[in-house]
Protein backbone atom coordinates (compact mmCIF):
# COMPACT_ATOMS: atom_id res chain seq x y z
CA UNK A 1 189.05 68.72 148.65
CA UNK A 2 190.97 65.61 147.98
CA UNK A 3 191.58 63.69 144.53
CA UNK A 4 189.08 60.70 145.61
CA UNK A 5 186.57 63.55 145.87
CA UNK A 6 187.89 66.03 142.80
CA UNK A 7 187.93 62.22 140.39
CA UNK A 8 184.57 61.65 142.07
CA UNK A 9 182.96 65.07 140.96
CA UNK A 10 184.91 64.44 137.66
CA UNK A 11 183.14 61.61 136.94
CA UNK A 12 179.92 63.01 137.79
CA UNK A 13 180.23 65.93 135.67
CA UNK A 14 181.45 63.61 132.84
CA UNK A 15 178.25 61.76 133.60
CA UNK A 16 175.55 64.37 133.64
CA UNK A 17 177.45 66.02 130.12
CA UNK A 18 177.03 63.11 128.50
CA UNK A 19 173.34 62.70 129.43
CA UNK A 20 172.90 66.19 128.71
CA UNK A 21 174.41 65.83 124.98
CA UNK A 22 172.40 62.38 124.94
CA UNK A 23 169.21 63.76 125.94
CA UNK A 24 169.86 67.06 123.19
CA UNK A 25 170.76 64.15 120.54
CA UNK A 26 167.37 61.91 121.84
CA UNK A 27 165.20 65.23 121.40
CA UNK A 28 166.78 66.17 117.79
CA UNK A 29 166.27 62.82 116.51
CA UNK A 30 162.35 62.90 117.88
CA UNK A 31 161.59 66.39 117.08
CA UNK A 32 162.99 65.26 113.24
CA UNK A 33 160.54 61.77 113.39
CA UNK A 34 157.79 63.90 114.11
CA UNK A 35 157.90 66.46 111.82
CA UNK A 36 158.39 63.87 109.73
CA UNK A 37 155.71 61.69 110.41
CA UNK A 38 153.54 65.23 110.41
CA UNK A 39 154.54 65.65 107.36
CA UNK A 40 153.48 62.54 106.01
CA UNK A 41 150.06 62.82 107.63
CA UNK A 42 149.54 66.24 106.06
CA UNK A 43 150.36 64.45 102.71
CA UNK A 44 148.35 61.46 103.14
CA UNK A 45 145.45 64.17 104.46
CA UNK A 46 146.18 66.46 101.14
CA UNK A 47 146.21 63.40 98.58
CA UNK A 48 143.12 61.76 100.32
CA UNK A 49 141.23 64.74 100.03
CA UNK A 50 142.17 65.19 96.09
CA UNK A 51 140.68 61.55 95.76
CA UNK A 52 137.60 62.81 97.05
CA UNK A 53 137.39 65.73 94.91
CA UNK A 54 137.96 63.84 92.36
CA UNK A 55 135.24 61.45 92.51
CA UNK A 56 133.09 64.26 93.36
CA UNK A 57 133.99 65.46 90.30
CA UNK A 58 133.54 62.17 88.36
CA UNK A 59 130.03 62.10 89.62
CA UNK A 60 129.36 65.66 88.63
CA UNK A 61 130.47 65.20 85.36
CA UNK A 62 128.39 61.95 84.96
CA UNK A 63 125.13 63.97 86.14
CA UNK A 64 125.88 66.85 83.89
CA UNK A 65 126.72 64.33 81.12
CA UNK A 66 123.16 62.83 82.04
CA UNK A 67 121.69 65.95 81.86
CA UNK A 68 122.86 66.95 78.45
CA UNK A 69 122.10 63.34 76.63
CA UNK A 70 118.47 64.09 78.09
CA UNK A 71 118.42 67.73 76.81
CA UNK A 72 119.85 66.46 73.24
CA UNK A 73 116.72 63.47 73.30
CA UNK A 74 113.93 65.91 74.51
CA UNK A 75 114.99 69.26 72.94
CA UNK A 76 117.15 69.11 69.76
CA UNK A 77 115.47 65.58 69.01
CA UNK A 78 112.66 66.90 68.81
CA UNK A 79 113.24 69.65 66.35
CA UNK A 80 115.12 67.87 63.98
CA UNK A 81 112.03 64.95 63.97
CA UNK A 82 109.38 68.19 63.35
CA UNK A 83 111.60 69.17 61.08
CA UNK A 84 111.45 66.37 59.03
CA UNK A 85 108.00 66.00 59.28
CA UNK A 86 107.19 69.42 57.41
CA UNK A 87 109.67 68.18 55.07
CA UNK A 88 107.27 65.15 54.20
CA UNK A 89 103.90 67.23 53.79
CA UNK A 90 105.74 69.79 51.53
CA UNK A 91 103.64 69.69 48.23
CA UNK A 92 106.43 68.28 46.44
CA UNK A 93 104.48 66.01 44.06
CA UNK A 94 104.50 68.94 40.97
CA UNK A 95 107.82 70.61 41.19
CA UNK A 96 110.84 69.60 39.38
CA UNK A 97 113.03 66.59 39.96
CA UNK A 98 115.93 68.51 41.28
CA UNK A 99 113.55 70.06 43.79
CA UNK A 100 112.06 66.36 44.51
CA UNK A 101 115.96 65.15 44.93
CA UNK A 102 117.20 68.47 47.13
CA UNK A 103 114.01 67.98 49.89
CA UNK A 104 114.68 64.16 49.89
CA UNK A 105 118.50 64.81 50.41
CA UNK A 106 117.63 67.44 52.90
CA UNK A 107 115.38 64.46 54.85
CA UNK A 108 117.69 61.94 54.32
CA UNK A 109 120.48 64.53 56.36
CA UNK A 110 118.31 65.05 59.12
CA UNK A 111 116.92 61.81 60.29
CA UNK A 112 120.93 60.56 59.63
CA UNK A 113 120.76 63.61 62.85
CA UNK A 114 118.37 61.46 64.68
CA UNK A 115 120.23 58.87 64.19
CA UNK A 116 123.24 60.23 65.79
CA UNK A 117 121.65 62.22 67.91
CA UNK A 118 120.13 59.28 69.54
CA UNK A 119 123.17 57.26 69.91
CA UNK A 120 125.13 60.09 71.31
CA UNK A 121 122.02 61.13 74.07
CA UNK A 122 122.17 57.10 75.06
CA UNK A 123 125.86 57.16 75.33
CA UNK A 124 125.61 60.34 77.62
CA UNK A 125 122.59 58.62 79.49
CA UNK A 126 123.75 55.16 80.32
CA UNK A 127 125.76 54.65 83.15
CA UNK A 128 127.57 51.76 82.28
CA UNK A 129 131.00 52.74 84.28
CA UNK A 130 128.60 52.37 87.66
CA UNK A 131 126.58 49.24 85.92
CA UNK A 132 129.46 47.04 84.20
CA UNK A 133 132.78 45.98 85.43
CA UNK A 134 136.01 47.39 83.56
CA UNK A 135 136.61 43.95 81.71
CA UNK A 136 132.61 44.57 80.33
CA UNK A 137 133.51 48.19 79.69
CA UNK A 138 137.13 47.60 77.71
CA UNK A 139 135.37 44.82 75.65
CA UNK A 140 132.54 47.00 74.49
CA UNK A 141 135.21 49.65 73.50
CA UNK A 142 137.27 46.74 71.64
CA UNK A 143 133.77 45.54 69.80
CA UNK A 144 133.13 49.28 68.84
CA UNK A 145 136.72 48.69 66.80
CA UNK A 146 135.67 45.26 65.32
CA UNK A 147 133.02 47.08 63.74
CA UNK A 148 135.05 48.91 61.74
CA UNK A 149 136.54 45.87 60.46
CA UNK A 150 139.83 48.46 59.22
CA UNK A 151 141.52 47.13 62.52
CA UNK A 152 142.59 44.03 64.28
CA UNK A 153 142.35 44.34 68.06
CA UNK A 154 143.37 41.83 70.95
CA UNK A 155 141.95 42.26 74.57
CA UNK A 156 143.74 39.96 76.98
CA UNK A 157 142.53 40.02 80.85
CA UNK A 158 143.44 38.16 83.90
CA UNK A 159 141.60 40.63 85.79
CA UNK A 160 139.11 38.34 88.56
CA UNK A 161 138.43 40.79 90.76
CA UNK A 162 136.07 44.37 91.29
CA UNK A 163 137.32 47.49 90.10
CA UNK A 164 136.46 50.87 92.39
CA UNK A 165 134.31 53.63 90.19
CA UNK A 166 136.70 56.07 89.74
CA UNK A 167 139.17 53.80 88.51
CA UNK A 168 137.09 51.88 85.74
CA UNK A 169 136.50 55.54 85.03
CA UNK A 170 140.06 56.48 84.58
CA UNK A 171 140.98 53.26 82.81
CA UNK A 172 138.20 53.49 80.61
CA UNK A 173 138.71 57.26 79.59
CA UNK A 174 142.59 56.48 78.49
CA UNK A 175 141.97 53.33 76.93
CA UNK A 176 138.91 55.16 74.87
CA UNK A 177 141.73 58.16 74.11
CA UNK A 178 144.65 55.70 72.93
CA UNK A 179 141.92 53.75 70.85
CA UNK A 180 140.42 56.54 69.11
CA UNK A 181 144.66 58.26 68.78
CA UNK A 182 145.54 54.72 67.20
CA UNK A 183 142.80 54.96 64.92
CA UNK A 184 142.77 58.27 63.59
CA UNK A 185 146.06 59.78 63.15
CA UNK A 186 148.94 56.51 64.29
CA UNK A 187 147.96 54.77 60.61
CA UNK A 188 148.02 51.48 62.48
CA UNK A 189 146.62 47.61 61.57
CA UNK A 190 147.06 45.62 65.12
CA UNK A 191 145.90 47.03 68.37
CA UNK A 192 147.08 45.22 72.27
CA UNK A 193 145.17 45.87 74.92
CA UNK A 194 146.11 43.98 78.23
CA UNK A 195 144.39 44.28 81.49
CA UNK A 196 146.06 42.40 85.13
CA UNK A 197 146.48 42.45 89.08
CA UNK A 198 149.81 42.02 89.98
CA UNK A 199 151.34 42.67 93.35
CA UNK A 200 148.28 44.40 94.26
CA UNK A 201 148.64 46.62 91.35
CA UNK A 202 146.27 47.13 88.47
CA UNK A 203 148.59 47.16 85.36
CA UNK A 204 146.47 48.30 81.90
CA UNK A 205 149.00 47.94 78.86
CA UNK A 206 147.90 49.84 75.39
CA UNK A 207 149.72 49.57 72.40
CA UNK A 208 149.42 49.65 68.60
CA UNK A 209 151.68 49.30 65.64
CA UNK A 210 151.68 52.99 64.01
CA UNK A 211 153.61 55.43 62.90
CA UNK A 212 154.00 56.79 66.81
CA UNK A 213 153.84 60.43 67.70
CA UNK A 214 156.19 63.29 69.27
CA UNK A 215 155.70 62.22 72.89
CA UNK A 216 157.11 66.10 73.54
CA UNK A 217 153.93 66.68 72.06
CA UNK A 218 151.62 65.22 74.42
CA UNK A 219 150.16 68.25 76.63
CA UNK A 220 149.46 70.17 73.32
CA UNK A 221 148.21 66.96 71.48
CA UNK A 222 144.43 66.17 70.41
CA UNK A 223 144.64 63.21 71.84
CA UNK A 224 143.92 65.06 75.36
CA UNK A 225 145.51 62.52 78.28
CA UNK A 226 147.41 65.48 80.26
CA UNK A 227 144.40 65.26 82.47
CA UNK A 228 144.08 61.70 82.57
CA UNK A 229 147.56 61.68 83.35
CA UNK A 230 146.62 64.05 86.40
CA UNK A 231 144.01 61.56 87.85
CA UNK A 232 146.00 58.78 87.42
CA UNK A 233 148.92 60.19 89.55
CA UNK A 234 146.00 61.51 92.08
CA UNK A 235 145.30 57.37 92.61
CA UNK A 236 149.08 57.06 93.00
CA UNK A 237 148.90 55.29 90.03
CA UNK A 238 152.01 55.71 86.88
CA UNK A 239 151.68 56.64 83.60
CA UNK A 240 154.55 55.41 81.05
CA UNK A 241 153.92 56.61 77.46
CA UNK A 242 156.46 55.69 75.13
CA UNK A 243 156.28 56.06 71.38
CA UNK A 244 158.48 55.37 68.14
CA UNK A 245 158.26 54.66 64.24
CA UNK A 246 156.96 51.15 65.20
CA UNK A 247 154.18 51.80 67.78
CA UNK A 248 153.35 53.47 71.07
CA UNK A 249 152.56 51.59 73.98
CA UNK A 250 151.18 53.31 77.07
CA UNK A 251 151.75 51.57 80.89
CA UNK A 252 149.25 52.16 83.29
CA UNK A 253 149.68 51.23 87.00
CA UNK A 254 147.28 51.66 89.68
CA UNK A 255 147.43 50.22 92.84
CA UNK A 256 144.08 48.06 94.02
């Protein structure tokens, strides 16, 4: 064999090594961007299907809420309004006046029942997260406040466009938490609430001017957002709780 031929195989053997190590290096890389990309697909597949079980659940919970506020109207309602009525015919008219005052204090007790009864069955019976947009929703919350008139509260929204179920649900379930946290234990006189789209993100901002709590403290807490903290992450959303002596302020983000 001469060199032209021995440089010639050379070459060639050069050649197909290099393709070999190319072709090893080519199928690496694509075996790698497929997993990958499976991967990814299983993820998107796994964190679709949690959305759906979630506003499965949602709707569960709103039937069995439903079904509750209806049991409360037609069951215990009725009880406590018989009960008041026997009340009334007792003959009352010849005993003394701290019988007279006990049985009146008795009926004044239960029908302040019915009262709150009622209100609590129509709270569990409307469906105002389906019927009203989150802006309607938020602003009832903030009137519910007003009425106090212990607290000052500020709602500002630039929020123009619809807002998917499960989402007003979310928002309105933390903002109804913080709200009734700020009022009860955080000792506070101003309330923010601020509601935007930005960067097709939804961004809810809550904050008051209390006393602030152990954020360590929040799974264990009575103010019970661990599991609102759960769905928000399920809608890819962020939750950013922060909390001092002057305030706690809670960042929602949910992309819309």
């Amino acid at each position: 064999m001469g060199e032209t031929s021995f440089k010639i195989m050379l070459v060639i053997f050069n050649v197909i090594f290099v393709a070999f190590i190319a072709g090893i290096i080519i199928f690496i890389r694509s075996y790698r961007q497929r997993k990958k990309e499976y991967v990814q697909e299983l993820k998107t597949v796994a964190l679709q299907h949690k959305k759906e079980l979630l506003t499965t659940q949602l709707e569960i919970q709103q039937q069995t809420m439903k079904h509750i506020g209806r049991e409360i109207h037609d069951n215990v309602g009725q009880k406590l309004t018989l009960s008041s009525l026997y009340l009334q015919q007792l003959p009352i008219e010849n005993q003394s006046k701290e019988v007279v005052e006990s049985v009146n204090n008795i009926n004044a007790i239960i029908n302040e029942s019915l009262q709150d009864l009622r209100l609590l069955s129509k709270s569990l019976t409307d469906d105002n997260i389906n019927d009203l947009t989150i802006v309607e929703l938020l602003e009832i919350e903030c009137d519910k406040i007003r009425s106090l008139k212990k607290f000052k509260i500020d709602f500002k929204n630039t929020l123009k466009s619809a807002v998917p179920y499960e989402i007003k649900s979310v928002l309105l379930r933390v903002t109804q938490e913080f709200l009734q946290n700020s009022i009860k234990h955080s000792k506070c006189k101003n309330i923010f609430i601020s509601l935007s789209k930005t960067n097709k993100h939804l961004d809810l901002q809550l904050q008051d001017d209390g006393k602030g709590f152990d954020l360590k403290n929040l799974k264990t807490s009575g103010i019970g957002l661990k599991n609102i903290e759960k769905r928000i992450k399920l809608l890819n959303g962020t939750f950013n709780p922060k909390s001092d002596k002057n305030g706690t302020t809670f960042n929602i983000k949910i992309p819309i």
